[in-house]
N, C-alpha and C. Protein backbone atom coordinates (compact mmCIF):
# COMPACT_ATOMS: atom_id res chain seq x y z
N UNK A 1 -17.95 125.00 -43.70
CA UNK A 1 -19.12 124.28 -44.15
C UNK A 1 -18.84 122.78 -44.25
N UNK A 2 -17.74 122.48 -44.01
CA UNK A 2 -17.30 121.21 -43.89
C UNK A 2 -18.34 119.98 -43.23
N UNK A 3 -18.58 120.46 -42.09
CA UNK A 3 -18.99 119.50 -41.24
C UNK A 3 -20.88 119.35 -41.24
N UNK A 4 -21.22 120.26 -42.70
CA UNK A 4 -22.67 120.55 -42.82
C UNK A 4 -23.01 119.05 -43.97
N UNK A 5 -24.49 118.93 -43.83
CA UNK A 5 -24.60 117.45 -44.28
C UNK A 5 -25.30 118.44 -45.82
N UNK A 6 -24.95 117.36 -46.81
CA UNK A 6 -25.23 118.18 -48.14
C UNK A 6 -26.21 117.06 -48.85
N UNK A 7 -26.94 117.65 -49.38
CA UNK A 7 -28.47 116.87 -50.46
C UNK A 7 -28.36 117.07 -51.41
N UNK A 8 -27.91 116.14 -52.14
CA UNK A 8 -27.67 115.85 -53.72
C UNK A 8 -26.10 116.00 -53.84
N UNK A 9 -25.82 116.18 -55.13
CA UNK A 9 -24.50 116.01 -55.93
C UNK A 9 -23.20 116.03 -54.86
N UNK A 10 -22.28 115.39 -54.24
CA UNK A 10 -21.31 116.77 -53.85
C UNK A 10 -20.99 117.50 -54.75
N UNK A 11 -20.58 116.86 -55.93
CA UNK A 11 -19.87 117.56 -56.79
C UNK A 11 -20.10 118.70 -57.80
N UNK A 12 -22.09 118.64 -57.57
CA UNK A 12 -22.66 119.77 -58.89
C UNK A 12 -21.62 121.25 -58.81
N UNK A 13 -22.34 121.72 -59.64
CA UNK A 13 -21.36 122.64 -59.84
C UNK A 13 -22.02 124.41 -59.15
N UNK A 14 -23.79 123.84 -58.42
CA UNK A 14 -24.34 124.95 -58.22
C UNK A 14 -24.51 124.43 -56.81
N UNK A 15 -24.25 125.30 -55.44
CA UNK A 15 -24.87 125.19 -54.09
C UNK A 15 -25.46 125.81 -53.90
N UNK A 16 -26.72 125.75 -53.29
CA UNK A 16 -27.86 126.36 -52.63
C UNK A 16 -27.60 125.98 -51.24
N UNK A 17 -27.07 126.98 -50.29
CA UNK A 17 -27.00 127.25 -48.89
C UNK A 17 -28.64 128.19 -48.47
N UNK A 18 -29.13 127.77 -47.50
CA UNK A 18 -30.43 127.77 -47.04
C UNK A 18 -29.95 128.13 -45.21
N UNK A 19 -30.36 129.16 -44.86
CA UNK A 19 -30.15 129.75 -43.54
C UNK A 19 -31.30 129.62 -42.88
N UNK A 20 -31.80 128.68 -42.40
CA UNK A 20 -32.97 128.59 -41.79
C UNK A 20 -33.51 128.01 -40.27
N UNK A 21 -35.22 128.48 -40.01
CA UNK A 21 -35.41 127.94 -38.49
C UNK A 21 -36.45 126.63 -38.45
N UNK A 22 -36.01 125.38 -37.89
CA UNK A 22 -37.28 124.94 -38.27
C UNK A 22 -38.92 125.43 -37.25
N UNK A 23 -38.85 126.58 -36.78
CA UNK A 23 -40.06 126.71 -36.39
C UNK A 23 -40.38 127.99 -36.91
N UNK A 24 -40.13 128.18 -38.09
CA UNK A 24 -39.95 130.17 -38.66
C UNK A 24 -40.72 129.57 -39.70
N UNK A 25 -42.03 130.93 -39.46
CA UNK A 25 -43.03 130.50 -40.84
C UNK A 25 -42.58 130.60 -42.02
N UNK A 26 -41.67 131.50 -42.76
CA UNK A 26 -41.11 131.43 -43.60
C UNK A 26 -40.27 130.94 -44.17
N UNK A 27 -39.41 129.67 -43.26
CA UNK A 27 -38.85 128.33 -43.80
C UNK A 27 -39.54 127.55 -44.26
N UNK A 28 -40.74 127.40 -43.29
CA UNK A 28 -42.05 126.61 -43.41
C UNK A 28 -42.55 126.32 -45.12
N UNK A 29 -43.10 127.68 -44.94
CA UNK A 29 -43.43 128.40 -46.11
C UNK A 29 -42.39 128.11 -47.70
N UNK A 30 -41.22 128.16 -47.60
CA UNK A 30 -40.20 128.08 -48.82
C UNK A 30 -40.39 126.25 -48.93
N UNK A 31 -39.79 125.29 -47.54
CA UNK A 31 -39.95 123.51 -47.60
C UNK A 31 -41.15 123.19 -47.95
N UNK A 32 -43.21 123.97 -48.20
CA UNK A 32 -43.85 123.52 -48.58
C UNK A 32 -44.22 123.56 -50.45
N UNK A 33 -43.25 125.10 -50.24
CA UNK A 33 -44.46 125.23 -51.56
C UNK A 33 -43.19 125.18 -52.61
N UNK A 34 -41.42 125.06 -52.34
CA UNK A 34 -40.69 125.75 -53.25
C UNK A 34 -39.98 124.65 -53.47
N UNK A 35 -39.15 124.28 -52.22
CA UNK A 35 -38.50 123.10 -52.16
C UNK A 35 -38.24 121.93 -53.06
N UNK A 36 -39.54 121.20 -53.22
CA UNK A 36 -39.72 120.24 -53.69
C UNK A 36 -39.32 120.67 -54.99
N UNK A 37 -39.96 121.40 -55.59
CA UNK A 37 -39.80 121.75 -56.69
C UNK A 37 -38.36 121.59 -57.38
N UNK A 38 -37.14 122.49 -56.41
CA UNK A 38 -36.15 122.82 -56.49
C UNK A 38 -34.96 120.86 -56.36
N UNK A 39 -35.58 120.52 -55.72
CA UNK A 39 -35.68 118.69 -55.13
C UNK A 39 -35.39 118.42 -56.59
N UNK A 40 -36.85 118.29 -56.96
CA UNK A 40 -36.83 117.34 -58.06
C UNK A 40 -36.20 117.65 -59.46
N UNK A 41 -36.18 119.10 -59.70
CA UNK A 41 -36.00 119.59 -60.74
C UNK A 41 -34.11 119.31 -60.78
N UNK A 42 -33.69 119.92 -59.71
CA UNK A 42 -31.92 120.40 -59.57
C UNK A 42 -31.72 119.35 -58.58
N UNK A 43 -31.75 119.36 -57.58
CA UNK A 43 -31.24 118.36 -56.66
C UNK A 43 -30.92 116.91 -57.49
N UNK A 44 -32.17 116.50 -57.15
CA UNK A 44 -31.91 114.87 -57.47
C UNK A 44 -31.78 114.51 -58.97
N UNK A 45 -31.37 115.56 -59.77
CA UNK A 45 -30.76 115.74 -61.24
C UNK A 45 -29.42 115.66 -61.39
N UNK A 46 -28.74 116.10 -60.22
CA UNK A 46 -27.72 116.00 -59.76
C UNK A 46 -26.90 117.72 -60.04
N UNK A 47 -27.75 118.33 -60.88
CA UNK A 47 -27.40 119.99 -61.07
C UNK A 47 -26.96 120.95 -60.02
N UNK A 48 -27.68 120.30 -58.92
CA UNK A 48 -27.65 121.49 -57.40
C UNK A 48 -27.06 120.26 -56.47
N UNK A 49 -26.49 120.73 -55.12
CA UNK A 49 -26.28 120.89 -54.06
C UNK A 49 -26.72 121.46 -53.05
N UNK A 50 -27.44 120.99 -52.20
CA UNK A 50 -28.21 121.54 -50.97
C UNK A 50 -27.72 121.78 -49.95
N UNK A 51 -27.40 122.76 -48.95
CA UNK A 51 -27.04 122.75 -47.70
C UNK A 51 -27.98 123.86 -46.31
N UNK A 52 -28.57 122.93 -45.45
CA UNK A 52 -29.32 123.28 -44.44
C UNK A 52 -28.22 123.99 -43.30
N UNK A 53 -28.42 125.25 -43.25
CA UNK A 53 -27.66 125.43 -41.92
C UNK A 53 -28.70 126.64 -41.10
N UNK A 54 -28.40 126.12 -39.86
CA UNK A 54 -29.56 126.72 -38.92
C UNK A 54 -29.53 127.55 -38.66
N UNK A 55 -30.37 128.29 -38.26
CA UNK A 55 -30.46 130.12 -38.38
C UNK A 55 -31.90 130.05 -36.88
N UNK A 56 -31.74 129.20 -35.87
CA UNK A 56 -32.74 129.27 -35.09
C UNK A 56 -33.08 131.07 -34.47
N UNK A 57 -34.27 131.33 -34.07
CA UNK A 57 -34.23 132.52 -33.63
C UNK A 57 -34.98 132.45 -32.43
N UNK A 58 -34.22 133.61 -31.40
CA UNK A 58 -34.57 133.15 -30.30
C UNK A 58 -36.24 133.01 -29.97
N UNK A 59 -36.88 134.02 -30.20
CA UNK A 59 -38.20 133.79 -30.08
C UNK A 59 -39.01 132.71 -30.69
N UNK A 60 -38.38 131.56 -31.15
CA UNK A 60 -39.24 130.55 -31.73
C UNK A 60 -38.33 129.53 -30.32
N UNK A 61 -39.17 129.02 -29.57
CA UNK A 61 -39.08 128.68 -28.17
C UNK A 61 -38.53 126.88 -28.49
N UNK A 62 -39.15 126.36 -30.03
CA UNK A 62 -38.67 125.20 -30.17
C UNK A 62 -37.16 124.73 -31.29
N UNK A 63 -37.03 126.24 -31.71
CA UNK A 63 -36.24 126.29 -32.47
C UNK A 63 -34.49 125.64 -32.42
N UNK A 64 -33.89 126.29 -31.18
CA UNK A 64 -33.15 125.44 -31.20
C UNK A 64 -32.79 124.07 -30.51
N UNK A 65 -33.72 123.61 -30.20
CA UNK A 65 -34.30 121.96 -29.64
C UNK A 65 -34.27 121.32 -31.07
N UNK A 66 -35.01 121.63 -31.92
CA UNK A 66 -35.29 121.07 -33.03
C UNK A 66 -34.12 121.03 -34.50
N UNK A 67 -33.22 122.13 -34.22
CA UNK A 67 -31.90 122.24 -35.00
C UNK A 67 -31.16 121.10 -34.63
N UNK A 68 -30.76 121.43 -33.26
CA UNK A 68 -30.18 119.90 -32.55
C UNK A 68 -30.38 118.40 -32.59
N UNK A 69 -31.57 118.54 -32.53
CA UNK A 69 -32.13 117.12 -32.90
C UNK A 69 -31.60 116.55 -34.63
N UNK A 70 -32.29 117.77 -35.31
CA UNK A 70 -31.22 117.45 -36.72
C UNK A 70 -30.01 116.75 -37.16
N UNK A 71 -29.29 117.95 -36.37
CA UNK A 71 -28.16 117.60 -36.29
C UNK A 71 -27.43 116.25 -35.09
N UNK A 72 -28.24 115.52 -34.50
CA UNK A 72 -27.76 114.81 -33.43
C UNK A 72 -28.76 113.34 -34.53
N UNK A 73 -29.83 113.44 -35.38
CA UNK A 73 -30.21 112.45 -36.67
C UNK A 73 -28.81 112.50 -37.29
N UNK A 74 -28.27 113.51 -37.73
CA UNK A 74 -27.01 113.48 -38.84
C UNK A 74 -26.15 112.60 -38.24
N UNK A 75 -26.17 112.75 -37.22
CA UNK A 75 -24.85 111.52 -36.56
C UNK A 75 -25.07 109.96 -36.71
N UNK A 76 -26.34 110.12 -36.96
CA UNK A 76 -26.17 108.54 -37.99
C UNK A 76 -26.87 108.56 -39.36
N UNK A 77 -26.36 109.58 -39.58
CA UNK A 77 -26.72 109.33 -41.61
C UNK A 77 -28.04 109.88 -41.99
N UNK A 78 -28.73 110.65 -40.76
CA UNK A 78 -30.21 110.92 -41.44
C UNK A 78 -30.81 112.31 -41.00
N UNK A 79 -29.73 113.03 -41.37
CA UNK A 79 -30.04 114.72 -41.41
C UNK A 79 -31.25 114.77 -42.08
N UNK A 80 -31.02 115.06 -43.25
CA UNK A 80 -31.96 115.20 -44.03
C UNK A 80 -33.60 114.26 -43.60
N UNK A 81 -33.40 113.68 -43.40
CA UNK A 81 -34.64 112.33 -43.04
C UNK A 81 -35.36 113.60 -41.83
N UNK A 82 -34.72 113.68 -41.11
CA UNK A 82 -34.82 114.48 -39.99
C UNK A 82 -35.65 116.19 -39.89
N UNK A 83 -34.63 116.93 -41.29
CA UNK A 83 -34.72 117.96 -41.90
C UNK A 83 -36.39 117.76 -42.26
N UNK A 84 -36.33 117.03 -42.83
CA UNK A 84 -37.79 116.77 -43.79
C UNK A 84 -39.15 116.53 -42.99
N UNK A 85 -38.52 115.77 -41.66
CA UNK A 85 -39.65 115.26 -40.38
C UNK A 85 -40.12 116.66 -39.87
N UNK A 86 -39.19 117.27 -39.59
CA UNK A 86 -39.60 118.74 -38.81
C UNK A 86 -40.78 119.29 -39.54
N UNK A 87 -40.21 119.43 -40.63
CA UNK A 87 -40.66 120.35 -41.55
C UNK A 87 -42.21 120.16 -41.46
N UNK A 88 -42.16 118.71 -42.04
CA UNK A 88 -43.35 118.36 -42.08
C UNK A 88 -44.18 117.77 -40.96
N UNK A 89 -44.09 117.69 -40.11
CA UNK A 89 -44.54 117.29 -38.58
C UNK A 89 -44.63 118.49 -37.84
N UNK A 90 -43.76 119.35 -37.78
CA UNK A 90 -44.10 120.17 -37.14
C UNK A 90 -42.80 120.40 -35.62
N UNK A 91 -42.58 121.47 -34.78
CA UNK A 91 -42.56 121.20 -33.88
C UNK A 91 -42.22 121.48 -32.34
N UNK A 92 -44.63 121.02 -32.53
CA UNK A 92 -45.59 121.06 -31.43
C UNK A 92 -45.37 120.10 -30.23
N UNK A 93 -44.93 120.17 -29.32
CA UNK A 93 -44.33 118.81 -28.67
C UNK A 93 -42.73 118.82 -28.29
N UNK A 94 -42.37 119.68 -28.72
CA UNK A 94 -40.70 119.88 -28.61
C UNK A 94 -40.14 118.45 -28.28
N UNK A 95 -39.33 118.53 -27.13
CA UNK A 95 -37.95 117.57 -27.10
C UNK A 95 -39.00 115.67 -27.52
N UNK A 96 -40.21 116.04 -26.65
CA UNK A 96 -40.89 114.78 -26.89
C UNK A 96 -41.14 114.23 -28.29
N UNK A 97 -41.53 115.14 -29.11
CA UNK A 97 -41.94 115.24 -30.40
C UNK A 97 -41.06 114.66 -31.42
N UNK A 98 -39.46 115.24 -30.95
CA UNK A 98 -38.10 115.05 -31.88
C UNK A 98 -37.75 113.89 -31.26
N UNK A 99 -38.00 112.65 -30.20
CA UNK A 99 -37.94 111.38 -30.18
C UNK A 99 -38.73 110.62 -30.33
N UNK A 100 -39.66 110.76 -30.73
CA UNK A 100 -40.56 110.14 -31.85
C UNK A 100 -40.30 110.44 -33.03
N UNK A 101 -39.84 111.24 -33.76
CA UNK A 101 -39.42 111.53 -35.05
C UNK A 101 -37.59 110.36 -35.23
N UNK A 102 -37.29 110.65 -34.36
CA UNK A 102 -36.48 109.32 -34.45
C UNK A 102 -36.62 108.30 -34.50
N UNK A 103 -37.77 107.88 -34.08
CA UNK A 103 -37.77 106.12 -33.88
C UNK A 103 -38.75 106.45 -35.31
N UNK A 104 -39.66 107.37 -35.19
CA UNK A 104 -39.78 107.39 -36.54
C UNK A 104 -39.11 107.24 -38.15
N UNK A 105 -38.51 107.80 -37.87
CA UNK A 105 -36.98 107.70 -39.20
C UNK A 105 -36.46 106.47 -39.45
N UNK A 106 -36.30 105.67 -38.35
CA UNK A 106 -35.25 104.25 -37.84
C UNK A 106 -34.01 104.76 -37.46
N UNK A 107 -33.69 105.77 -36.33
CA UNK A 107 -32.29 105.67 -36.17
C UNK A 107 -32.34 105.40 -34.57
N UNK A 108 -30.91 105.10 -34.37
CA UNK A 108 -30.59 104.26 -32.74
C UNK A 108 -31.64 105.55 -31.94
N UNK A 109 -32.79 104.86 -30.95
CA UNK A 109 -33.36 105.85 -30.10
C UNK A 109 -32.35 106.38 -29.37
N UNK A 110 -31.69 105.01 -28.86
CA UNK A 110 -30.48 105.81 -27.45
C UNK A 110 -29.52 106.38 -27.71
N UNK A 111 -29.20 106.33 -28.71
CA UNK A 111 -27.89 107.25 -29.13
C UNK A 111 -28.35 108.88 -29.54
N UNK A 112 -29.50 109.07 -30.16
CA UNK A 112 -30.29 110.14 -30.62
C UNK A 112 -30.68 110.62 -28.84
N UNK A 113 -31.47 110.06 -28.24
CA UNK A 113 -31.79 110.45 -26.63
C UNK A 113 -30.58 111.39 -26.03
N UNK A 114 -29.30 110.42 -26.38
CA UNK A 114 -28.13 111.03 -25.62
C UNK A 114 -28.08 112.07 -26.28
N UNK A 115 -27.53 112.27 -27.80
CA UNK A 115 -26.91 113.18 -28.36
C UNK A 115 -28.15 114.27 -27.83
N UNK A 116 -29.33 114.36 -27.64
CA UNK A 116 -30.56 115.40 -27.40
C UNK A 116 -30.29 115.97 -26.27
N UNK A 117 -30.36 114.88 -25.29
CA UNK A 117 -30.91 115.62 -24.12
C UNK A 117 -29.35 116.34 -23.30
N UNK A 118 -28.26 115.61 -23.96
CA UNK A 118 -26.89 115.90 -23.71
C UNK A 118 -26.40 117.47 -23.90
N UNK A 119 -27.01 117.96 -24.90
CA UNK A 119 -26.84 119.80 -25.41
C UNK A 119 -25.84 119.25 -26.42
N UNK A 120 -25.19 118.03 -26.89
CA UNK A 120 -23.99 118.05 -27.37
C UNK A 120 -24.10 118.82 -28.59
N UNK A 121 -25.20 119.35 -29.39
CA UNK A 121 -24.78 119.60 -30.65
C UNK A 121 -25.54 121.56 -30.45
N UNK A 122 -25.45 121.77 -29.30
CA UNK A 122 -26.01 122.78 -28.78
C UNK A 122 -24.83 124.36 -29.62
N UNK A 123 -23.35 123.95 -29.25
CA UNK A 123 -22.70 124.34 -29.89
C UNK A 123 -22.67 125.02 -31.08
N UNK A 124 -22.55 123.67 -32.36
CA UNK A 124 -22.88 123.42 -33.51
C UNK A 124 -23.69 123.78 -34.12
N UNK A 125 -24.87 124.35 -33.59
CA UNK A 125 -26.01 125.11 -34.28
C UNK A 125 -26.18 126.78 -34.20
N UNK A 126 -25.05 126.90 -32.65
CA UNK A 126 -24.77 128.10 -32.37
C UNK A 126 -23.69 128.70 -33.51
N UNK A 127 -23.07 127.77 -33.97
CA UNK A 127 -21.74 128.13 -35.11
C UNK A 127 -22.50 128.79 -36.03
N UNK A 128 -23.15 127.46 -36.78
CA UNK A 128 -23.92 128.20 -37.82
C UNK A 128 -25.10 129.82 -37.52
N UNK A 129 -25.33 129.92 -36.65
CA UNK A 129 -26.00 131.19 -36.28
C UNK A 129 -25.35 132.41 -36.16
N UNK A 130 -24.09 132.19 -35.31
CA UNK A 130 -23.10 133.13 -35.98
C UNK A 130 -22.09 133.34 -37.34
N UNK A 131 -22.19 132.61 -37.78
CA UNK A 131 -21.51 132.34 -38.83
C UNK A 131 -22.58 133.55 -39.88
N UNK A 132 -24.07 132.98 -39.60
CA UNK A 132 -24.57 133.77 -40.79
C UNK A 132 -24.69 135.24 -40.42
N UNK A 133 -24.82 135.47 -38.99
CA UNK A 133 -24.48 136.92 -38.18
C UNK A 133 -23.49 137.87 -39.12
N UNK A 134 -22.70 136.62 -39.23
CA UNK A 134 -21.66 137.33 -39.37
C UNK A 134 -20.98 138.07 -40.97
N UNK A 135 -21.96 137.01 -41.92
CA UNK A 135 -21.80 137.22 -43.28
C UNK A 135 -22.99 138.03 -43.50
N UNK A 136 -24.29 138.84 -42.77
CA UNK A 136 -24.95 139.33 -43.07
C UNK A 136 -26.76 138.90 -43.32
N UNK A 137 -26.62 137.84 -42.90
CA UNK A 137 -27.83 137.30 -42.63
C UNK A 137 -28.91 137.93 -41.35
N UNK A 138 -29.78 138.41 -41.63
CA UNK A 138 -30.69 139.18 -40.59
C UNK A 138 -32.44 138.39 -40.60
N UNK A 139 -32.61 138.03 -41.68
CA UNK A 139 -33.74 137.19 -41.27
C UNK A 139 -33.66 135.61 -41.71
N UNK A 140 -35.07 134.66 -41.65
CA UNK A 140 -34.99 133.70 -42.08
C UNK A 140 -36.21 133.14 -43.09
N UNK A 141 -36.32 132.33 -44.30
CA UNK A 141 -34.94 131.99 -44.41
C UNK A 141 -34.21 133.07 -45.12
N UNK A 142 -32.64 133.10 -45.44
CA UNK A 142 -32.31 133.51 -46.35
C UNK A 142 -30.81 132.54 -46.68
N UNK A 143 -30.93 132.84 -48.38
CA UNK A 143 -30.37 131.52 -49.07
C UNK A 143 -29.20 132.23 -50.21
N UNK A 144 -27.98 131.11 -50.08
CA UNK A 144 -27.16 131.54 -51.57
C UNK A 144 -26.80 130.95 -52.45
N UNK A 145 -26.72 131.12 -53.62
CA UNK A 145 -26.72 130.33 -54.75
C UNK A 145 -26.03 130.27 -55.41
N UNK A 146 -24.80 129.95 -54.76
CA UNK A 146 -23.22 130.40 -55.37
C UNK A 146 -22.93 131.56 -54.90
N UNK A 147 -23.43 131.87 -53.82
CA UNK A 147 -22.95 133.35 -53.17
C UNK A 147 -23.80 134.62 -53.61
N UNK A 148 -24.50 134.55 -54.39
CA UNK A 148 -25.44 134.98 -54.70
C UNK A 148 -26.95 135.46 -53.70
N UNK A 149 -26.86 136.59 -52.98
CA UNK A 149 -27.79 136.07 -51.56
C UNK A 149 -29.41 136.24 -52.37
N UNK A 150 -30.32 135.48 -51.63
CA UNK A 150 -31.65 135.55 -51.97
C UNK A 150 -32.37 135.92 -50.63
N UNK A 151 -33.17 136.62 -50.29
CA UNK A 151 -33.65 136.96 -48.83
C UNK A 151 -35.19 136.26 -48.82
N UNK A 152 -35.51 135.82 -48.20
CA UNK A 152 -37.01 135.26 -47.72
C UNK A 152 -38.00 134.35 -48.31
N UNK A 153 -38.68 133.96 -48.20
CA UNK A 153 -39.60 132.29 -48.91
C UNK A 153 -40.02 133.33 -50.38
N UNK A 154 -39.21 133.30 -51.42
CA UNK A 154 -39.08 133.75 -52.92
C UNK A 154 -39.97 132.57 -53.48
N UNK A 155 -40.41 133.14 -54.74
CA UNK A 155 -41.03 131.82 -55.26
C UNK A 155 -40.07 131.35 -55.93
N UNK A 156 -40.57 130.21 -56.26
CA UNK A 156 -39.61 129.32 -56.90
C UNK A 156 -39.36 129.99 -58.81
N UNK A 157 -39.72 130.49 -59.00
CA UNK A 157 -39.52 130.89 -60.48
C UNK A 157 -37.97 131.95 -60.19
N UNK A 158 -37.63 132.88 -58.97
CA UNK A 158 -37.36 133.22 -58.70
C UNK A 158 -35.48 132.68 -57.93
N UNK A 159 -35.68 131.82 -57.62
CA UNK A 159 -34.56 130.32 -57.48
C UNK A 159 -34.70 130.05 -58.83
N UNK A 160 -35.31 129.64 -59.83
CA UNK A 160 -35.16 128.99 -61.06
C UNK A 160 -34.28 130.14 -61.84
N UNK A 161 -34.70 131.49 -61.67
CA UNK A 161 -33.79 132.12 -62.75
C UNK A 161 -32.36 131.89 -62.11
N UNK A 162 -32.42 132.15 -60.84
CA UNK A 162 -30.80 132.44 -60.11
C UNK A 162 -30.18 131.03 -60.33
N UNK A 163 -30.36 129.80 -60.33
CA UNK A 163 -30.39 128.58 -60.34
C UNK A 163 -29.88 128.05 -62.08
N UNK A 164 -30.59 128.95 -63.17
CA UNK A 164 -29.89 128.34 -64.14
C UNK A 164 -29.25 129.73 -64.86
N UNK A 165 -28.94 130.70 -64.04
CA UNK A 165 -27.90 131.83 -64.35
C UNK A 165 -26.64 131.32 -64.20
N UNK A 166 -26.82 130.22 -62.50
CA UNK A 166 -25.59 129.80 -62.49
C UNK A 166 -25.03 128.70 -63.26
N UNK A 167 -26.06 127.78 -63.52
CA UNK A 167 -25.29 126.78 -64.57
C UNK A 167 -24.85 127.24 -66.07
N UNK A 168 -25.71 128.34 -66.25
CA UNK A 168 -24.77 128.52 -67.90
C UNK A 168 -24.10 129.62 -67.64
């Protein structure tokens, strides 16, 4: 998990790992209605630790175009910026769509162009897909909370109990 970009604390003492697609209604679904919540309350409290790792599935046709792109924003500091564009943009438009979401953001177009159209982070998203294969992950999203697994867009009251089980 080293090389995964993290939102909020490094150091809190609770991680929320998030296995997700950005074109899977039920990621969709958890970044509109739960997220924020979880953001403002734990995240940027500094209580939680966030980590996005991709769980594209093959039948979502923009899915792993749009992981990549993420991760090819992270290469200059704006995963998350990126994370958040999808989410909320959408993405209708594939490879075209995710270079406008760059110049959108402010990061280098040409360096983002390369890292895209290059496959370079094509790899890297494949890791994380097996990775969760491999620990037992079968749909998306599904999330852990200190290892703790949670399966599918839960409501947030639902993260809140698991969330301050783990801090006390």
């Amino acid at each position: 998990m080293c090389d995964d970009s993290v939102l909020g604390n490094t150091n809190a003492n609770v991680t929320i790992v998030e296995f997700g697609g950005y074109q899977d209604p039920f990621s969709f679904k958890f970044y509109n209605e739960t997220f924020s919540l979880i953001d403002s309350e734990y995240i940027k409290t500094g209580k939680v630790k966030f980590v996005f790792r991709d769980f594209p599935l093959s039948f979502h046709s923009q899915a792993q175009k749009a992981a990549e792109a993420a991760e090819c924003a992270g290469e200059q500091g704006k995963y998350y910026e990126m994370h958040n564009k999808l989410f909320e943009s959408g993405v209708a438009g594939g490879i075209a769509s995710f270079k406008q979401y760059a110049k959108d953001i402010g990061i280098d177009s040409a360096k983002f162009n390369d890292c895209l159209d290059s496959g370079k982070m094509y790899d890297e998203v494949q890791k994380d897909y097996e990775y969760a294969i491999s620990i037992g992950v079968g749909g998306s999203p599904t999330f852990f909370i200190n290892g703790e697994k949670i399966v599918g867009s839960q409501p947030y009251s639902v993260f809140k109990q698991t969330i301050e089980q783990q801090l006390s």
